[in-house]
N, C-alpha and C. Protein backbone atom coordinates (compact mmCIF):
# COMPACT_ATOMS: atom_id res chain seq x y z
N UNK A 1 -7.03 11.05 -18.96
CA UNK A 1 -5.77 11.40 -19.59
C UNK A 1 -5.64 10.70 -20.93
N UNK A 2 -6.77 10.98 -21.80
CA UNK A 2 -6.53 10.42 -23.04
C UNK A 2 -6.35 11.25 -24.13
N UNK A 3 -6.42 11.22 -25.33
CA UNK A 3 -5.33 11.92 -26.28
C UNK A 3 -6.52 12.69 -26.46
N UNK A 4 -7.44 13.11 -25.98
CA UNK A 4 -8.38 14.19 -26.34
C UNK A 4 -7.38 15.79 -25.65
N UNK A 5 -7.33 16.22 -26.70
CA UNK A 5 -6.95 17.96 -26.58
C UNK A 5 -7.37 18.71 -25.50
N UNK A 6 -8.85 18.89 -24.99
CA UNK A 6 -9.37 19.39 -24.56
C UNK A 6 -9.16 19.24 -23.27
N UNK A 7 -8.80 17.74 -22.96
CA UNK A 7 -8.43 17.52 -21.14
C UNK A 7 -7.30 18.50 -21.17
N UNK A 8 -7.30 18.92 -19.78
CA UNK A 8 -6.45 19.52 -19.16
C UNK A 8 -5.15 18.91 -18.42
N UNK A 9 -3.62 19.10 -18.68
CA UNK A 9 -2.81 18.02 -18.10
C UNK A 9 -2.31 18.35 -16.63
N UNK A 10 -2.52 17.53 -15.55
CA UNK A 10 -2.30 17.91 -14.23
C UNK A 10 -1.58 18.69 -14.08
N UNK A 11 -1.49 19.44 -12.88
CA UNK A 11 -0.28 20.14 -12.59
C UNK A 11 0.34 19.27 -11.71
N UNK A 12 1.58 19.64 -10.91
CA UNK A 12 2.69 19.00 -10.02
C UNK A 12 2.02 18.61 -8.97
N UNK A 13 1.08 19.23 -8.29
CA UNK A 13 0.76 18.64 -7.00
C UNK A 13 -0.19 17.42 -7.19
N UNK A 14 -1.04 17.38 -8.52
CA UNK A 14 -1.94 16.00 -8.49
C UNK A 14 -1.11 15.08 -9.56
N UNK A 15 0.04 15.52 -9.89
CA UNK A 15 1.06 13.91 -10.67
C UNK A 15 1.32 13.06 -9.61
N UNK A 16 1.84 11.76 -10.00
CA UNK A 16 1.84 11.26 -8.98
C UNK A 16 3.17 10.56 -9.03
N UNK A 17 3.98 11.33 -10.49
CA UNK A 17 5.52 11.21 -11.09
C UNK A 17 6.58 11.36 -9.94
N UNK A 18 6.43 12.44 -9.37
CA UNK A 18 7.20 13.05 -8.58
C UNK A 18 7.10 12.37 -6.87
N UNK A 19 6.26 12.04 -6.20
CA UNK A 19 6.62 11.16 -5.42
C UNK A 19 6.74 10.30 -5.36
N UNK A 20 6.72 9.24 -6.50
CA UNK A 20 7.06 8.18 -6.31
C UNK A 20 8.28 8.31 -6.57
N UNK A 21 9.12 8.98 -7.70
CA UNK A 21 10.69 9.09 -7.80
C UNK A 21 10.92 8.96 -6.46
N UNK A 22 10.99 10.48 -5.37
CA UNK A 22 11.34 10.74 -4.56
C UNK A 22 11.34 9.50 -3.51
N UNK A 23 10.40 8.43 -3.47
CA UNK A 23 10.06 7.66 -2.68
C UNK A 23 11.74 6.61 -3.24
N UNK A 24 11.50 6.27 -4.61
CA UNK A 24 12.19 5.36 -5.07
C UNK A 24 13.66 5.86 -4.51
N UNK A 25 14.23 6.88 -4.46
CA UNK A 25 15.53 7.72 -4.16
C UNK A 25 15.99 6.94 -2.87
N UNK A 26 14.36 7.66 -1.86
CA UNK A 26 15.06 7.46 -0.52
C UNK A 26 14.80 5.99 -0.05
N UNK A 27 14.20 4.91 -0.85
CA UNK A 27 14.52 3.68 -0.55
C UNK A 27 15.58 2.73 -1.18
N UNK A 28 16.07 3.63 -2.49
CA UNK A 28 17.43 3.16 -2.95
C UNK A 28 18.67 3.09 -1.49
N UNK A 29 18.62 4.65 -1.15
CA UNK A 29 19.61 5.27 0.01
C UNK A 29 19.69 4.33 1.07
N UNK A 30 18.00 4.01 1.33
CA UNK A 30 17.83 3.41 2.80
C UNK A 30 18.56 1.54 2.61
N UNK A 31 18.11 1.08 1.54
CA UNK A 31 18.45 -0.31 1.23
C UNK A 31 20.25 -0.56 1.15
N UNK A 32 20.47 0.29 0.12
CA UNK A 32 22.17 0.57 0.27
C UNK A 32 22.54 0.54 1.48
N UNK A 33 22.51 1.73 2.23
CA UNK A 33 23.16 1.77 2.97
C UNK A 33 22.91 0.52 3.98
N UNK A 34 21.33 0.32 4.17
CA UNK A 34 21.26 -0.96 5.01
C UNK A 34 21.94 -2.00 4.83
N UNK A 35 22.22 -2.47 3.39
CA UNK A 35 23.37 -3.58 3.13
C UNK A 35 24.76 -3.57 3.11
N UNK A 36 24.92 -2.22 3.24
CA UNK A 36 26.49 -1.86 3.28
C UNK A 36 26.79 -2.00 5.15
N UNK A 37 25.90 -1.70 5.83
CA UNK A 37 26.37 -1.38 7.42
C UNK A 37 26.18 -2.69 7.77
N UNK A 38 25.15 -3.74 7.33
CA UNK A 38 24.56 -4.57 8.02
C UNK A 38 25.47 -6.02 7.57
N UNK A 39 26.46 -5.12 6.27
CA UNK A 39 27.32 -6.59 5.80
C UNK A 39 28.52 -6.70 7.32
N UNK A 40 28.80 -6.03 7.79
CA UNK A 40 29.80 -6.32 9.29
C UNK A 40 31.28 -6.10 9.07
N UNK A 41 32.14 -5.40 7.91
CA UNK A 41 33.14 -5.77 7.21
C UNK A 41 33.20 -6.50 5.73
N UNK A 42 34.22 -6.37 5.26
CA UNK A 42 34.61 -7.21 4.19
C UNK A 42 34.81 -8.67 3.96
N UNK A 43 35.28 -9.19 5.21
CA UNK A 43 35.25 -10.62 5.56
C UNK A 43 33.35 -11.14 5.32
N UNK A 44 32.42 -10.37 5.69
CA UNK A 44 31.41 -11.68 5.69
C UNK A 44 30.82 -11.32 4.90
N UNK A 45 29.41 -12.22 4.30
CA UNK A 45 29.13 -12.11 3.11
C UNK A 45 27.94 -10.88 2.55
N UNK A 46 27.67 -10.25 2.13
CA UNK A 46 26.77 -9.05 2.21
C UNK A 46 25.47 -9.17 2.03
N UNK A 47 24.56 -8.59 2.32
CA UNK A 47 23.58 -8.79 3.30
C UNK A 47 22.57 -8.17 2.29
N UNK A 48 22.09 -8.66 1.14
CA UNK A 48 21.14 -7.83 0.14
C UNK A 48 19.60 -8.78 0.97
N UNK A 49 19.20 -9.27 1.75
CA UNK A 49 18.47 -9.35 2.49
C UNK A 49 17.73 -8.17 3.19
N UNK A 50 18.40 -7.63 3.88
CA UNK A 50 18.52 -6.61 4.94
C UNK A 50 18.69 -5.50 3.91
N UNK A 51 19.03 -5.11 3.03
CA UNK A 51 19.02 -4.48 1.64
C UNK A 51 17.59 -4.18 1.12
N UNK A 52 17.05 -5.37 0.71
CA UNK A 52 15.97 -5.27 0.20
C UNK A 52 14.80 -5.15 1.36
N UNK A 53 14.89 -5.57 2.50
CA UNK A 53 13.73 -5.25 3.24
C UNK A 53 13.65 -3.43 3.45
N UNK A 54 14.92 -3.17 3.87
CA UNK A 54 14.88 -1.87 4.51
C UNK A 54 14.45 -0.64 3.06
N UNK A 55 14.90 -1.20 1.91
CA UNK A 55 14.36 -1.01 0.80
C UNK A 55 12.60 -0.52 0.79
N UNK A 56 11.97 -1.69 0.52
CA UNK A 56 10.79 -1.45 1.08
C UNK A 56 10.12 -0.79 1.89
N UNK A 57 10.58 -0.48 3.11
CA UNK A 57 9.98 -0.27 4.07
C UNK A 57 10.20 1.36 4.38
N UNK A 58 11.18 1.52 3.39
CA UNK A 58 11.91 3.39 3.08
C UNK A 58 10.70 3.25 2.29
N UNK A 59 10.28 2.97 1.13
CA UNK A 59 9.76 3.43 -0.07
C UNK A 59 8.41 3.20 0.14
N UNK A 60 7.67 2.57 1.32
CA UNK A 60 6.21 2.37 1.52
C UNK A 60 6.06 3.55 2.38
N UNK A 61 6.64 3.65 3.68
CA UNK A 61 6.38 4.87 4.56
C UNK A 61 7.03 6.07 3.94
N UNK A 62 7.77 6.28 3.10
CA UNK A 62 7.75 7.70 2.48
C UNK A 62 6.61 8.24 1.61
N UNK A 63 5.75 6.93 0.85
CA UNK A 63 5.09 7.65 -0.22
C UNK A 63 3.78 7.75 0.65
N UNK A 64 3.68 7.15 1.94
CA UNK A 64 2.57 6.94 2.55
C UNK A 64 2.69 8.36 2.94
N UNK A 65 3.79 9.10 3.76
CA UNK A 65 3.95 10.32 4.40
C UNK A 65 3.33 11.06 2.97
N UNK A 66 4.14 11.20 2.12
CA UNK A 66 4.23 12.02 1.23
C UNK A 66 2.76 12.24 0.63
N UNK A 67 1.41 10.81 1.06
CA UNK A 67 0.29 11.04 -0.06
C UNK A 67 -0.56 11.78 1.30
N UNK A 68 -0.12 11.14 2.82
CA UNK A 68 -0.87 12.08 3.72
C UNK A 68 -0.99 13.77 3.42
N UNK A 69 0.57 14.22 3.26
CA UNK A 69 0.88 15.55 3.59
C UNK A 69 0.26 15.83 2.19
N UNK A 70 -0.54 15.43 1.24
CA UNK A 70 -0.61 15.85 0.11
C UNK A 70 -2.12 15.88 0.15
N UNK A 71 -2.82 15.28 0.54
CA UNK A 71 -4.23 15.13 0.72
C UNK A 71 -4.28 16.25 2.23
N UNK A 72 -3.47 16.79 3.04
CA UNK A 72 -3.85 17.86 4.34
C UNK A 72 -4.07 19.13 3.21
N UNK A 73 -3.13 19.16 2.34
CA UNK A 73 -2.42 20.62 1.59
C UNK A 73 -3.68 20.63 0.89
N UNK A 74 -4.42 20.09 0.55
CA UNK A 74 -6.07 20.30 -0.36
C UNK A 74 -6.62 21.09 0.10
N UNK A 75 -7.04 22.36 -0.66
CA UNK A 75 -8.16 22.73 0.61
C UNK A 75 -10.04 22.30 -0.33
N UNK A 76 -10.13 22.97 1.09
CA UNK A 76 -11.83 22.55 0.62
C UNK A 76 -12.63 23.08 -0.52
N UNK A 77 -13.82 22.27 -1.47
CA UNK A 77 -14.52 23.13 -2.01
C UNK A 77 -15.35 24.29 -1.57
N UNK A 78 -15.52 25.77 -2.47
CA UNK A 78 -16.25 26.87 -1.84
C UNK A 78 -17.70 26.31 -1.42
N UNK A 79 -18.58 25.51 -2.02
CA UNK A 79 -19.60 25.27 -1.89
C UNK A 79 -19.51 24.27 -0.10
N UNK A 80 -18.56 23.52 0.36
CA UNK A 80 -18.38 23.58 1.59
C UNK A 80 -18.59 24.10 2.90
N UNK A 81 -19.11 23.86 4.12
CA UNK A 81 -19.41 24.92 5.04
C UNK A 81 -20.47 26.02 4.50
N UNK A 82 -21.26 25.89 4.00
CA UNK A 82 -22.53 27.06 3.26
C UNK A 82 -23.64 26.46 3.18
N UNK A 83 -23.84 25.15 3.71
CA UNK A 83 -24.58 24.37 3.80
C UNK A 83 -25.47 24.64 5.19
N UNK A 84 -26.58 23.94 5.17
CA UNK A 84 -27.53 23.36 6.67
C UNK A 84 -27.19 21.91 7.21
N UNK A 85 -27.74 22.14 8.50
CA UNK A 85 -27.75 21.02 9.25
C UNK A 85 -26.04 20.75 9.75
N UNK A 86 -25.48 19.70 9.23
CA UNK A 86 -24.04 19.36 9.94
C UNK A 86 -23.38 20.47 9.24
N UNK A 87 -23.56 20.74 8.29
CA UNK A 87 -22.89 21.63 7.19
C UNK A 87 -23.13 23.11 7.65
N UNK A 88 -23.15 23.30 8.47
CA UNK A 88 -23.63 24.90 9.01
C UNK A 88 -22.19 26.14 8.66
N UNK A 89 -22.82 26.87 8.42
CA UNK A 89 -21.66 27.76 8.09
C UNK A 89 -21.32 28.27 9.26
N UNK A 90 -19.41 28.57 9.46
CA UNK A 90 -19.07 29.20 10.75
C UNK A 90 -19.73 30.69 10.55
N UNK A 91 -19.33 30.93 9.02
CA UNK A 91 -19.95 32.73 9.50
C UNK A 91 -21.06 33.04 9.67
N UNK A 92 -22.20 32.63 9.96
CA UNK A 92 -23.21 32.58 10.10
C UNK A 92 -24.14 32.02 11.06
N UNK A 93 -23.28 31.73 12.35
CA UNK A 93 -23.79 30.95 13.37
C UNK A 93 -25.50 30.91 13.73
N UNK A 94 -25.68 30.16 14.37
CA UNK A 94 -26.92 29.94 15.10
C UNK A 94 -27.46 31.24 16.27
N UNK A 95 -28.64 31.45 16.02
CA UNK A 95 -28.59 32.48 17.33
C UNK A 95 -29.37 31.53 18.29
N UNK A 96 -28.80 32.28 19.70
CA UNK A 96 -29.47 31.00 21.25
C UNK A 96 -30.48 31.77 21.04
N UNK A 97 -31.38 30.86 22.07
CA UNK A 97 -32.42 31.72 22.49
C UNK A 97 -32.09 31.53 24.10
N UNK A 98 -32.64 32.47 24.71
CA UNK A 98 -32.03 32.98 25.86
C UNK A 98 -32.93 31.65 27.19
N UNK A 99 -32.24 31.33 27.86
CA UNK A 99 -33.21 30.34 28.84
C UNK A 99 -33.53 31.08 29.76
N UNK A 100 -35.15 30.83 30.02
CA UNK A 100 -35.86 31.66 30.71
C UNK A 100 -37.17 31.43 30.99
C-alpha cells in the first residue's frame, strides 16, 4: 500500500478499517454499560474498573469473531482441488478396482 499508482486499493472485505470500528463500538457499549450497572446506584463510587475490563473483553472477542467469520467467507483458489495425491479432485474421483 504504497504511493505507487499501479497497486490496487483493497476492497471492504480485506480492510481491516471496518472491523475494528465495529469492534471499538461494541466495546465502548459493553464497558459503559458495564460501569453504569456495576456502579450499584448513585450513592457508591463508579466502577471504571469493571468498565474497562468488560471493555476489553467486548473488543477482543468481537474482532476475534469478526476475523473468524471473515477468513470462512474466502473461498478457495481455482487451481485448488485439481491437484494429485491429497489434492485429488472431487470431480474426478478414483476408479476401484473390483476385489476378486
Amino acid at each position: 500500500m504504497g504511493n505507487n499508482p499501479s497497486q490496487q486499493k483493497p476492497d471492504w472485505q480485506q480492510s481491516i478499517k471496518a472491523p475494528l470500528i465495529f469492534s471499538l463500538v461494541l466495546g465502548l457499549v459493553a464497558g459503559v454499560a458495564a460501569s453504569v450497572f456495576a456502579t450499584g446506584g448513585s450513592d457508591e463510587p463508579f466502577r471504571i474498573d469493571i468498565g474497562l475490563t468488560a471493555f476489553g473483553i467486548a473488543f477482543v472477542a468481537s474482532l476475534l469473531v469478526i476475523s473468524v467469520l471473515t477468513m470462512a467467507s474466502k473461498d478457495n483458489p481455482k487451481s485448488h482441488g485439481g491437484g494429485a495425491g491429497v489434492n485429488r479432485s472431487s470431480l474426478n474421483p478414483d476408479r476401484r478396482k473390483p476385489k476378486g
